[in-house]
N, C-alpha and C. Protein backbone atom coordinates (compact mmCIF):
# COMPACT_ATOMS: atom_id res chain seq x y z
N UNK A 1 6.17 95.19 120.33
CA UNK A 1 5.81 95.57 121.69
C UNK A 1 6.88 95.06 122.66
N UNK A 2 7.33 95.88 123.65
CA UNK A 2 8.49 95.32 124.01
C UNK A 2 7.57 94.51 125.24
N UNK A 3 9.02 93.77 125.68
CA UNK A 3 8.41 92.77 127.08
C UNK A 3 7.86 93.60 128.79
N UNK A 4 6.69 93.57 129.11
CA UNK A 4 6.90 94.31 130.24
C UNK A 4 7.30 93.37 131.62
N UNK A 5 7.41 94.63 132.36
CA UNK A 5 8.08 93.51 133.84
C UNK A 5 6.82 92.64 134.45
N UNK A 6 7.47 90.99 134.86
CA UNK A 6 6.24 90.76 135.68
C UNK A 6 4.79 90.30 134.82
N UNK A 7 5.66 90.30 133.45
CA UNK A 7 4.31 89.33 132.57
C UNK A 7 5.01 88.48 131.69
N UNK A 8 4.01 87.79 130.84
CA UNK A 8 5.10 86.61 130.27
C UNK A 8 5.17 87.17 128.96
N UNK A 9 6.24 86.65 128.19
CA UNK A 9 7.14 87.20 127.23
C UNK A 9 6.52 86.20 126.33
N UNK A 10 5.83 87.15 124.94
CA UNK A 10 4.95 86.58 123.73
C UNK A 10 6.00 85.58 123.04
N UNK A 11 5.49 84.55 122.69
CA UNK A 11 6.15 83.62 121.75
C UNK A 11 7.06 84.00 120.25
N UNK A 12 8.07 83.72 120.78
CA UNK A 12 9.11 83.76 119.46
C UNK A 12 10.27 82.66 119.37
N UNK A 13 10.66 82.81 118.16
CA UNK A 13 11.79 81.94 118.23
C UNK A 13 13.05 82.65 117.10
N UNK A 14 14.45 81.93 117.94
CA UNK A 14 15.71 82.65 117.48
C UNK A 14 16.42 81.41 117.30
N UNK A 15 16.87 81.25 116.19
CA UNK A 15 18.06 80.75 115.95
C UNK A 15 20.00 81.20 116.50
N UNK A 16 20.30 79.99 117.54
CA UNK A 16 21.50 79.78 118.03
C UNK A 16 22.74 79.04 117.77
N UNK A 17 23.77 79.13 118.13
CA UNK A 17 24.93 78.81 117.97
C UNK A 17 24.53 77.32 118.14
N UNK A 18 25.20 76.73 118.22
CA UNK A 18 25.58 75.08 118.30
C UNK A 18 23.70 74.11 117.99
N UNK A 19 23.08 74.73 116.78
CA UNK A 19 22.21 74.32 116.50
C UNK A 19 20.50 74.25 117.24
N UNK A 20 21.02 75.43 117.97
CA UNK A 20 19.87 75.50 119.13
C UNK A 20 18.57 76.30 118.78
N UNK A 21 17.45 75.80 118.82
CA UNK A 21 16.59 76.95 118.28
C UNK A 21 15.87 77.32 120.04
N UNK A 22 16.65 77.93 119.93
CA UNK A 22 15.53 79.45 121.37
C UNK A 22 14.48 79.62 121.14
N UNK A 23 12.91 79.00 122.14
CA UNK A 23 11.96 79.72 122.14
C UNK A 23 12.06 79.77 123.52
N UNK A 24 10.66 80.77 124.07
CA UNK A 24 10.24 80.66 125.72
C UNK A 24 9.90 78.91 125.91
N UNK A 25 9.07 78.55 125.23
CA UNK A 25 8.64 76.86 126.11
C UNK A 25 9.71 76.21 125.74
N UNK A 26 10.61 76.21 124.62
CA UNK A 26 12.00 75.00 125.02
C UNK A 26 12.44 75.26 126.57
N UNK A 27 12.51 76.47 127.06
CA UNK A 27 13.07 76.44 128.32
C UNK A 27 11.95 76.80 129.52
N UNK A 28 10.93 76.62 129.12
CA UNK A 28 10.02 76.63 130.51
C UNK A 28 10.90 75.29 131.51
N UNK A 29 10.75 76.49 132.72
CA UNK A 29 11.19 75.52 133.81
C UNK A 29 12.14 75.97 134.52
N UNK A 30 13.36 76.79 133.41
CA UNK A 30 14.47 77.21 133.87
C UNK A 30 14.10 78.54 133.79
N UNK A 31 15.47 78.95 134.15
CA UNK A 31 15.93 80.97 134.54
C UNK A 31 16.51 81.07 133.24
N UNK A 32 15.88 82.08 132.36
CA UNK A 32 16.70 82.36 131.56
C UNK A 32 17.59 83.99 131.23
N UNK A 33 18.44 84.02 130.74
CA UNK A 33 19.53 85.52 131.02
C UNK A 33 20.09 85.67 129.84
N UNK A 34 19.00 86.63 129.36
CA UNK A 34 19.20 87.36 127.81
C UNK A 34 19.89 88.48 127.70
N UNK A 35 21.51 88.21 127.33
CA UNK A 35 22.03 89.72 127.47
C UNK A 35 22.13 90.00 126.13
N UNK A 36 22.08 91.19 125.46
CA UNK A 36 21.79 91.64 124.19
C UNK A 36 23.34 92.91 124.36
N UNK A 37 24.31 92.30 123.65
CA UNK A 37 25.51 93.48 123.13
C UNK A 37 25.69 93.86 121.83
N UNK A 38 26.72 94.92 121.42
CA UNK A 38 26.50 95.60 120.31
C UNK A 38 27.07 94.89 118.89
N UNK A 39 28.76 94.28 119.35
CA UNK A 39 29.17 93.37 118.22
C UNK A 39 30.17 92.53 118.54
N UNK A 40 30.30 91.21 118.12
CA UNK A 40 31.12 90.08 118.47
C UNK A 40 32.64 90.87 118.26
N UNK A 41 33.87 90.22 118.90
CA UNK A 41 34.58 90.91 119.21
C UNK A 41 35.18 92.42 119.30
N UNK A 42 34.34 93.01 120.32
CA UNK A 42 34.52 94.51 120.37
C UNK A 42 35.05 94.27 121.59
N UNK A 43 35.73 95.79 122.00
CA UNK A 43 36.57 95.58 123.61
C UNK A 43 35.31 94.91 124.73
N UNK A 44 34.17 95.56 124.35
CA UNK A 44 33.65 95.83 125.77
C UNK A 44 32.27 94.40 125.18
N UNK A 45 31.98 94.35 124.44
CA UNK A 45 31.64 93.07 124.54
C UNK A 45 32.11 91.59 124.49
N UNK A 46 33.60 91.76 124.70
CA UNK A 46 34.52 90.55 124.50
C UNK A 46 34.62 90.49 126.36
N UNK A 47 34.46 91.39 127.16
CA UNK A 47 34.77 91.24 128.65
C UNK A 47 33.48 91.67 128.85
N UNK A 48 32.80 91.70 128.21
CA UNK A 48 31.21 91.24 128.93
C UNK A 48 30.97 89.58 128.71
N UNK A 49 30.83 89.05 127.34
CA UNK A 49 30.74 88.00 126.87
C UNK A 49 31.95 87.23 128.05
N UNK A 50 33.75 87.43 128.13
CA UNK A 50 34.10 86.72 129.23
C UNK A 50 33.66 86.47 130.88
N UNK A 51 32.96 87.75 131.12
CA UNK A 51 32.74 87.66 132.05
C UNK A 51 31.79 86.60 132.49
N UNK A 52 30.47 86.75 131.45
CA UNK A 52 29.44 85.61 131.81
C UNK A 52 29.99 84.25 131.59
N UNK A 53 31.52 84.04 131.08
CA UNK A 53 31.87 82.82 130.95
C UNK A 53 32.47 82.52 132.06
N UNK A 54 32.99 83.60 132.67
CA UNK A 54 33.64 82.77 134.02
C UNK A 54 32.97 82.53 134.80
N UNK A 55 31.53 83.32 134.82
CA UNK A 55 30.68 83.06 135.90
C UNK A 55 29.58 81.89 135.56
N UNK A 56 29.76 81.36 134.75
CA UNK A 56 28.89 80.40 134.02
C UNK A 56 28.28 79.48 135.15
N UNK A 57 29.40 78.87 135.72
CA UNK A 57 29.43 77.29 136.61
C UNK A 57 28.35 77.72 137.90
N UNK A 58 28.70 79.54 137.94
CA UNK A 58 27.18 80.13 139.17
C UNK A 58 26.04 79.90 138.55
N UNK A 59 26.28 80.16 137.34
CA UNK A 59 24.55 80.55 136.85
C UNK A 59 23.73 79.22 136.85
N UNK A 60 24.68 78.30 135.86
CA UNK A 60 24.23 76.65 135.85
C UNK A 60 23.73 76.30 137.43
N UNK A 61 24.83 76.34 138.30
CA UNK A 61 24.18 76.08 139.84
C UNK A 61 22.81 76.78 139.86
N UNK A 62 22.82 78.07 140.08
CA UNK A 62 21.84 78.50 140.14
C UNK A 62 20.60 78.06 139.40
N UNK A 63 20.64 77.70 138.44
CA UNK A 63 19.25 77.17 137.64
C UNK A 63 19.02 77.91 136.75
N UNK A 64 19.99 78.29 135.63
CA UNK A 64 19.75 79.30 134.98
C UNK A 64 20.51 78.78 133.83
N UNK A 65 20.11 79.38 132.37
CA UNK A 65 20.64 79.45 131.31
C UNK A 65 20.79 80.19 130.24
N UNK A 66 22.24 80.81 129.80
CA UNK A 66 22.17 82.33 129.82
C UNK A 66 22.95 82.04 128.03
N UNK A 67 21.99 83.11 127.69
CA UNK A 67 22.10 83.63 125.89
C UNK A 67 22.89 84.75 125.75
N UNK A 68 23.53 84.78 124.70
CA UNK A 68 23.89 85.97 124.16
C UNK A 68 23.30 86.48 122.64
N UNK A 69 22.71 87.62 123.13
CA UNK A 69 22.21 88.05 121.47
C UNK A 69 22.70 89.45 121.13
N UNK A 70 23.53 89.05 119.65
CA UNK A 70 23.62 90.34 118.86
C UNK A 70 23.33 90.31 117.08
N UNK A 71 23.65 91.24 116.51
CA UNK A 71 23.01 91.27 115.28
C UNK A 71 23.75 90.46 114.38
N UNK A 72 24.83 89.85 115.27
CA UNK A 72 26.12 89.11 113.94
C UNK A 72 25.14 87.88 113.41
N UNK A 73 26.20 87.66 112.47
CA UNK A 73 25.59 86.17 111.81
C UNK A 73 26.13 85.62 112.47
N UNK A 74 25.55 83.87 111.90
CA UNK A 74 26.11 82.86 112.93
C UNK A 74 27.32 82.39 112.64
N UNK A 75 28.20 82.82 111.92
CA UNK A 75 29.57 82.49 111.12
C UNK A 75 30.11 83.48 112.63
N UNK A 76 30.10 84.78 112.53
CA UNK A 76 30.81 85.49 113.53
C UNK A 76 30.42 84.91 115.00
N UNK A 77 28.97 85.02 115.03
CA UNK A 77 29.10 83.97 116.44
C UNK A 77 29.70 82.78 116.82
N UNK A 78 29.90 81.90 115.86
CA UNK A 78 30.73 80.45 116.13
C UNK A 78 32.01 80.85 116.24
N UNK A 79 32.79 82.05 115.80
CA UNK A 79 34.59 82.07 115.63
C UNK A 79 34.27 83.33 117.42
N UNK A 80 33.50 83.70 117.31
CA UNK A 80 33.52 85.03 118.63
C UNK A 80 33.46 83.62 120.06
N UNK A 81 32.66 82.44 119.87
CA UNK A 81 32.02 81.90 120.76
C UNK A 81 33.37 81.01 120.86
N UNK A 82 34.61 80.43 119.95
CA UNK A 82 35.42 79.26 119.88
C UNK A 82 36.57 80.34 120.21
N UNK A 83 36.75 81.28 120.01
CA UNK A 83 37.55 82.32 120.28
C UNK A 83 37.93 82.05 121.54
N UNK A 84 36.55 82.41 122.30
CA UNK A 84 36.62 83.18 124.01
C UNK A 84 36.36 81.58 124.73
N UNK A 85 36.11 80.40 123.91
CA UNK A 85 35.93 79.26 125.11
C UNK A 85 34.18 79.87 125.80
N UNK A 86 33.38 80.34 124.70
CA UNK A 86 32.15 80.44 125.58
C UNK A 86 31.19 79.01 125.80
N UNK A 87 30.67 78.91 127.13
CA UNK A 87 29.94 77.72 127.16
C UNK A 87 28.60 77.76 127.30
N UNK A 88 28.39 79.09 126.68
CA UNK A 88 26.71 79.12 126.45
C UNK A 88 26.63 79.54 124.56
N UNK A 89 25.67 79.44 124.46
CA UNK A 89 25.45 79.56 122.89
C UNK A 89 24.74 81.25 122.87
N UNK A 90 24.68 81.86 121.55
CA UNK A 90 25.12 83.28 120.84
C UNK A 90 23.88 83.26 119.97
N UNK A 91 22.53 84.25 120.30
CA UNK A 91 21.91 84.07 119.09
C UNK A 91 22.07 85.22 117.95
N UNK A 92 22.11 84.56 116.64
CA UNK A 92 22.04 85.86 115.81
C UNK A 92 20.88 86.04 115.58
N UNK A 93 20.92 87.67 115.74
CA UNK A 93 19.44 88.07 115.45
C UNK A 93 19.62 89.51 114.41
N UNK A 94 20.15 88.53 113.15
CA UNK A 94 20.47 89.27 111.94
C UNK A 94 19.08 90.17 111.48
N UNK A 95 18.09 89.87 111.64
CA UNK A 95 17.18 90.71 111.27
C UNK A 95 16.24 91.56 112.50
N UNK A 96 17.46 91.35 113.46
CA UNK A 96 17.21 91.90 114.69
C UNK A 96 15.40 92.24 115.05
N UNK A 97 14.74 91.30 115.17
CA UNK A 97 13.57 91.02 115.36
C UNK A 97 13.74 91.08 117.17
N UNK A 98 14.69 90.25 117.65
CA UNK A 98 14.30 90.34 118.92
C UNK A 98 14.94 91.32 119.45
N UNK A 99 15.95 92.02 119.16
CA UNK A 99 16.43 93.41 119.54
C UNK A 99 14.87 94.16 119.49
N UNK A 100 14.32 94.36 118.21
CA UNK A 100 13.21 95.39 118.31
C UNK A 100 11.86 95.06 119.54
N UNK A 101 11.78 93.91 119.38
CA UNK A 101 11.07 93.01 120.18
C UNK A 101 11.42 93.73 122.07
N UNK A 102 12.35 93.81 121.81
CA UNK A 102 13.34 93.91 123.79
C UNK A 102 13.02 95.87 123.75
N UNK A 103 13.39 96.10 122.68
CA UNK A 103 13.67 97.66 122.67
C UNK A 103 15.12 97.83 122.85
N UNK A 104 15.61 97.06 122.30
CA UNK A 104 17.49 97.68 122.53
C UNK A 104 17.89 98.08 121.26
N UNK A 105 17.23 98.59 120.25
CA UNK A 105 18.08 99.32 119.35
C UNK A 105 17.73 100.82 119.50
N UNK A 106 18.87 101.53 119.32
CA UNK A 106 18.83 102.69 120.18
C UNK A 106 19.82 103.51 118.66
N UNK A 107 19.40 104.95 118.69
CA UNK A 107 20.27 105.95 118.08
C UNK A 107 21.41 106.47 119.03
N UNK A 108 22.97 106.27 118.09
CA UNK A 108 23.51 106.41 119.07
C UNK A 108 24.72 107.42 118.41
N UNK A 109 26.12 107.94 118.89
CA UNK A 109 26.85 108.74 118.37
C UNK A 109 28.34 107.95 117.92
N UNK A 110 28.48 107.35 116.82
CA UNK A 110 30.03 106.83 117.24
C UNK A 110 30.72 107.22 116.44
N UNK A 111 32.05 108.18 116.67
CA UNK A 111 32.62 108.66 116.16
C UNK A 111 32.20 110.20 115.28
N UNK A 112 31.39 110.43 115.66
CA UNK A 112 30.55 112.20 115.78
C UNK A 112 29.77 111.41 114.40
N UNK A 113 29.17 110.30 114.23
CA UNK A 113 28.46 110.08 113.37
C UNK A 113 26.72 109.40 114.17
N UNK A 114 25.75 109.47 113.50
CA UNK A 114 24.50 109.27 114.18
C UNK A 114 24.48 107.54 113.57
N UNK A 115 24.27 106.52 114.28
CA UNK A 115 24.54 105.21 113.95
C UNK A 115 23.03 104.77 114.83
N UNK A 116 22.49 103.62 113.98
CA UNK A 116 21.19 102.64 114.71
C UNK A 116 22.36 101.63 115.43
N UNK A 117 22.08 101.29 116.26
CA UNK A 117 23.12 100.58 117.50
C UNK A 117 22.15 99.77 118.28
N UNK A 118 22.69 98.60 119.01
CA UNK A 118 22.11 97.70 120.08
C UNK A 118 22.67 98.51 121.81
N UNK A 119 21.76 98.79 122.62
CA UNK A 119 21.97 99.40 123.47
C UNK A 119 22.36 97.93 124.60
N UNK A 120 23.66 97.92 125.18
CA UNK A 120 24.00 96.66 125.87
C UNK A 120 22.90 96.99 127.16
N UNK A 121 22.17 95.44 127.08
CA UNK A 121 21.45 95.41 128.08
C UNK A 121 21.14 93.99 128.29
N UNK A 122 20.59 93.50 129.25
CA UNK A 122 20.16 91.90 130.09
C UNK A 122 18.72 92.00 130.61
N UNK A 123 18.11 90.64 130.20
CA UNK A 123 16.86 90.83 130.65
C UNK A 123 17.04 89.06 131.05
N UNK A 124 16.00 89.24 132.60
CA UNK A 124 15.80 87.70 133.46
C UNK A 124 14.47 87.35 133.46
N UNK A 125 14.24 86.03 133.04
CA UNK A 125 13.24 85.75 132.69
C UNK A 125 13.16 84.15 133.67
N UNK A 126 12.17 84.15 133.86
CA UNK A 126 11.84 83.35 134.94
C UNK A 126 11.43 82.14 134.24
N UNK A 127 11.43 80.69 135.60
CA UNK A 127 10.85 79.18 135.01
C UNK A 127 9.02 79.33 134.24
N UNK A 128 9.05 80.63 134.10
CA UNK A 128 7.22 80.20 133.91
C UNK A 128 7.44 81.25 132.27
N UNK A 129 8.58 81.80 132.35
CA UNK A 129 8.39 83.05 130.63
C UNK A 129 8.26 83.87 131.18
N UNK A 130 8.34 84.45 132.74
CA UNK A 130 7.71 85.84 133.08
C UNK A 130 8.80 86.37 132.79
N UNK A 131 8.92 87.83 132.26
CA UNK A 131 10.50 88.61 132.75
C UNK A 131 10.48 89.30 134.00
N UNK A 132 11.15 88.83 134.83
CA UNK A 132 11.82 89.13 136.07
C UNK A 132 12.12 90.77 136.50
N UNK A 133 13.27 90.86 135.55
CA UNK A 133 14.22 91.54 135.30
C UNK A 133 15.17 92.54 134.63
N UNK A 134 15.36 93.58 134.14
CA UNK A 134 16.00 93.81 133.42
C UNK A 134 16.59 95.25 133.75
N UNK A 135 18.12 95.11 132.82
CA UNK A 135 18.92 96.19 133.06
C UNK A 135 19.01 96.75 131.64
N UNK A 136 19.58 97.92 131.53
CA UNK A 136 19.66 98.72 129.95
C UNK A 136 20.31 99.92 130.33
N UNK A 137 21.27 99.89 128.75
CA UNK A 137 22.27 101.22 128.72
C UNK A 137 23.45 100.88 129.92
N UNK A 138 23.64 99.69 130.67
CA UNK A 138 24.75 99.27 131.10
C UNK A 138 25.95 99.37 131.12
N UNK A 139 26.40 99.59 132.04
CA UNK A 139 27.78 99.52 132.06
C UNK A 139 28.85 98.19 132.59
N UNK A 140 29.73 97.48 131.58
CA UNK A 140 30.15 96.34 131.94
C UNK A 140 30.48 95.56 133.39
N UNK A 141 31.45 96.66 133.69
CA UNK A 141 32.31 96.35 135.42
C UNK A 141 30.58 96.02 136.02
N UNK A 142 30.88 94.94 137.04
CA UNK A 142 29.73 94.52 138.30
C UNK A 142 28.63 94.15 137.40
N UNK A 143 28.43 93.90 136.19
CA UNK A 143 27.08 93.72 135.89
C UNK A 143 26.66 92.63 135.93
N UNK A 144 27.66 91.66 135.51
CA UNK A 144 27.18 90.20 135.80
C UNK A 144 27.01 89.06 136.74
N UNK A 145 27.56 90.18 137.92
CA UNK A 145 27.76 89.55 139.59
C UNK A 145 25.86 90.05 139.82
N UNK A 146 26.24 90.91 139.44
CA UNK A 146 24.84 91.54 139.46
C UNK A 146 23.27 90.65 139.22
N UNK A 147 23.45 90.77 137.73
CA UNK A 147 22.77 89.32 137.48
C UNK A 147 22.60 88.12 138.00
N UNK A 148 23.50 87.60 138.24
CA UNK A 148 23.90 86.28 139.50
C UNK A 148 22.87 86.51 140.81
N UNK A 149 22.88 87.60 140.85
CA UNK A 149 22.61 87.82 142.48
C UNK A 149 20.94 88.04 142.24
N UNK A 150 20.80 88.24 141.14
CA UNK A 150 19.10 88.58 140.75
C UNK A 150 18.58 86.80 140.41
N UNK A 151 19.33 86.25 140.08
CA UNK A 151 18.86 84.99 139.65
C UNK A 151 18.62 84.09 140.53
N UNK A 152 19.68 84.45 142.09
CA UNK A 152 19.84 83.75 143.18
C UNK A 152 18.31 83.92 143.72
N UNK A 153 18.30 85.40 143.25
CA UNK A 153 17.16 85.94 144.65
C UNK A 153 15.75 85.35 143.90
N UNK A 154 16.04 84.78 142.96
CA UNK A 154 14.24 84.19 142.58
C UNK A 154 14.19 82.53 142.88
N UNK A 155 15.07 82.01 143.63
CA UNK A 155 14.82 80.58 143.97
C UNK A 155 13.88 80.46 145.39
């Protein structure tokens, strides 16, 4: 069942980069910013993934703490995450439970072939588990100023 807007997001848990296990109550309290892309170093998720790194030091101000989830293992997430200097942690969600969970796996066309794919998208989730927020089928440029500015506006 995916998450709806404006209610709280059912209990799960994901295994993260630098030994972190992700549920909603580890982070009750804070803002959290779940962006879900298609695969560790691809063009357009390597300048999505940079982007939320440069903007990191906003989000932290802001009160927020922001994930990245895609279907890699955690071998590709640790060399994608030491690669780019990311300072948030990468969950794999190899059995893409929380992709299905969000609704971001999507049929898609790549290369005139029909492929199951992660549809790049961000979802904001508030100090209480509510989700806030969310964008889908995104496009990189402005998205993460974007976000910023959604995270600002819930203090």
């Amino acid at each position: 069942m995916t998450p709806a807007l404006n209610k709280p997001l059912p209990e799960f848990e994901a295994l993260a980069t630098g030994g972190v296990k992700f549920t909603p109550q580890a982070f009750a309290g804070k803002t959290v910013v779940l962006y879900f892309y298609p695969k560790d170093n691809t063009p357009g998720c390597t300048t999505e993934a940079m982007q939320f790194r440069d903007h990191h030091k906003d989000f932290v101000k802001a009160g927020a703490v922001v994930f990245g989830v895609s279907r890699d293992n955690m071998a590709s997430h640790e060399k994608f995450k030491q690669n780019l200097e990311l300072p948030f942690e990468l969950i794999a969600d190899t059995e893409e439970k929380l992709c299905h969970m969000f609704g971001v796996v999507k049929n898609k066309i790549m290369y005139g072939k029909k492929v199951k794919g992660i549809e790049r998208s961000t979802f904001l989730i508030d100090g209480t588990g509510t989700l806030r927020a969310e964008w889908r089928g995104l496009k990189v440029a402005g998205h993460v100023e974007e976000v910023l500015k959604a995270v600002k506006a819930l203090k």
